[in-house]
Protein backbone atom coordinates (compact mmCIF):
# COMPACT_ATOMS: atom_id res chain seq x y z
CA UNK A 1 -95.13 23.45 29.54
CA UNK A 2 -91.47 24.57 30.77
CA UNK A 3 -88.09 22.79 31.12
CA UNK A 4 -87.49 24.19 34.63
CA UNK A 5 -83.96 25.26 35.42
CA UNK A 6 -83.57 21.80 38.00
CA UNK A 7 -85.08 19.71 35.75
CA UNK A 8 -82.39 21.28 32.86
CA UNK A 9 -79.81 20.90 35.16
CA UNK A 10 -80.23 17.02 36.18
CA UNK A 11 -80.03 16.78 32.59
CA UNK A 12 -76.81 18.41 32.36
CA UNK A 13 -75.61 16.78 34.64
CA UNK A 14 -76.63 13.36 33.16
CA UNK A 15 -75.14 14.24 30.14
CA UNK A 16 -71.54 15.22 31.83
CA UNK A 17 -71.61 11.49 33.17
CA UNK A 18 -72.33 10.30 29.82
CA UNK A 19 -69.37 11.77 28.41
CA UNK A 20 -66.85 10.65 30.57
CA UNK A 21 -64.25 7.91 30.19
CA UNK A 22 -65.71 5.72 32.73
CA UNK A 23 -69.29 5.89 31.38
CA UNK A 24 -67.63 4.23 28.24
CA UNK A 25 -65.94 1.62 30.31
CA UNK A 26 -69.42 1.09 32.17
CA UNK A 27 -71.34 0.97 28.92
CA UNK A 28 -68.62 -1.50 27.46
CA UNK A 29 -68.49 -3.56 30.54
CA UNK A 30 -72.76 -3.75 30.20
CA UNK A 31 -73.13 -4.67 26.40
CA UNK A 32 -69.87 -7.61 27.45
CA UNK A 33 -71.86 -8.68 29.97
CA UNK A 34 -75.17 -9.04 28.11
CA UNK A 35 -73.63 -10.68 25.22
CA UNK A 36 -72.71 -13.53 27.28
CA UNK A 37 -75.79 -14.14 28.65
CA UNK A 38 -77.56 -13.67 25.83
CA UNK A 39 -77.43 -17.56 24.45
CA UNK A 40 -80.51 -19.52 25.26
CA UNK A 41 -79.00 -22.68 24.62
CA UNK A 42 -76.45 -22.79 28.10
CA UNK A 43 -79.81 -22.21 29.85
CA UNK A 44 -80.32 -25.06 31.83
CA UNK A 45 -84.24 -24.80 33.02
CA UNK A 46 -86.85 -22.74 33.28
CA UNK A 47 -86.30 -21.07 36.69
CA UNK A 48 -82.76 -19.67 35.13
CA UNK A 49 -84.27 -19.05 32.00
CA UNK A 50 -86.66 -16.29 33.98
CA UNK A 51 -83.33 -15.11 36.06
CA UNK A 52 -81.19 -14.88 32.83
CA UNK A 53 -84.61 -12.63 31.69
CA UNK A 54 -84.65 -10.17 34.20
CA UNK A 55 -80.90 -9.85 34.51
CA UNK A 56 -80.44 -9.19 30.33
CA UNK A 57 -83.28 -6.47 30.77
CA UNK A 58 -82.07 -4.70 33.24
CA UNK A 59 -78.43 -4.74 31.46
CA UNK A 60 -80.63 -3.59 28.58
CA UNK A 61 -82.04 -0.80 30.40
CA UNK A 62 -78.34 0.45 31.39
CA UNK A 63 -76.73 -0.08 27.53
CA UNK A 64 -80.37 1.91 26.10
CA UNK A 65 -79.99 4.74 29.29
CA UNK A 66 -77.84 7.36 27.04
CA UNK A 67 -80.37 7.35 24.31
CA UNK A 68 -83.26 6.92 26.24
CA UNK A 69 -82.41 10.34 28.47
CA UNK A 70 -81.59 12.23 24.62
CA UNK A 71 -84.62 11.14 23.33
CA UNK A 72 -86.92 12.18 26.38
CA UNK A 73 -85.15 15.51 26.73
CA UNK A 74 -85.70 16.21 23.14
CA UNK A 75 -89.61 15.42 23.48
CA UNK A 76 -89.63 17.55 26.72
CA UNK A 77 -87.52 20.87 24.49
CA UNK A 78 -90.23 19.96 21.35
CA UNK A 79 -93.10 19.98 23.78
CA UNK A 80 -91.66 23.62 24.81
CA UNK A 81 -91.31 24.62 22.05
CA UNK A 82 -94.83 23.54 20.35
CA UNK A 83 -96.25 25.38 23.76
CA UNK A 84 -94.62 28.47 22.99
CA UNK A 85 -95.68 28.66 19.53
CA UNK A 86 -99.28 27.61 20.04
CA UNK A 87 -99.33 30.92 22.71
C-alpha cells in the first residue's frame, strides 16, 4: 500500500488548518459549547434528551477531528511502511 501524493496532500492541507489561529478559536468555541450541554439534569424529556445526544456527538466528532486525522495518517505511513519492509 502507498500514501499517494493527493491523498498526502489533503493531509497537509488538513494539518495547515489545524494549526491556525482560528482552528483554536473553532476548537475552543466546540469544547464551550459541549460543556454546556453536557448536564443531563436541565434535560427536560426524552425527545430533547435524544436532540441534546446527537448534537453533543457531533460537537464530539469536531473537538476529537485533530487527533482522529493524526492518528489515521500515522496507521496509513505504518501500513507503508510494514508494506515496504515485508517486499
Amino acid at each position: 500500500m502507498t500514501l499517494d501524493i493527493d491523498e498526502r496532500q489533503n493531509y497537509d492541507k488538513m494539518f495547515e488548518t489545524f494549526n491556525t489561529e482560528g482552528w483554536s478559536l473553532i476548537q475552543a468555541r466546540f469544547a464551550e459549547m459541549f460543556n454546556q450541554g453536557n448536564n443531563i439534569f436541565t434535560i427536560p424529556d426524552e425527545k430533547t434528551f435524544w436532540q441534546q445526544r446527537g448534537s453533543l456527538g457531533m460537537l464530539q466528532v469536531f473537538i476529537e477531528l485533530e487527533d482522529v486525522v493524526k492518528s489515521e495518517l500515522e496507521h496509513l505511513e505504518n501500513q507503508v511502511e510494514e508494506d515496504f519492509d515485508n517486499d
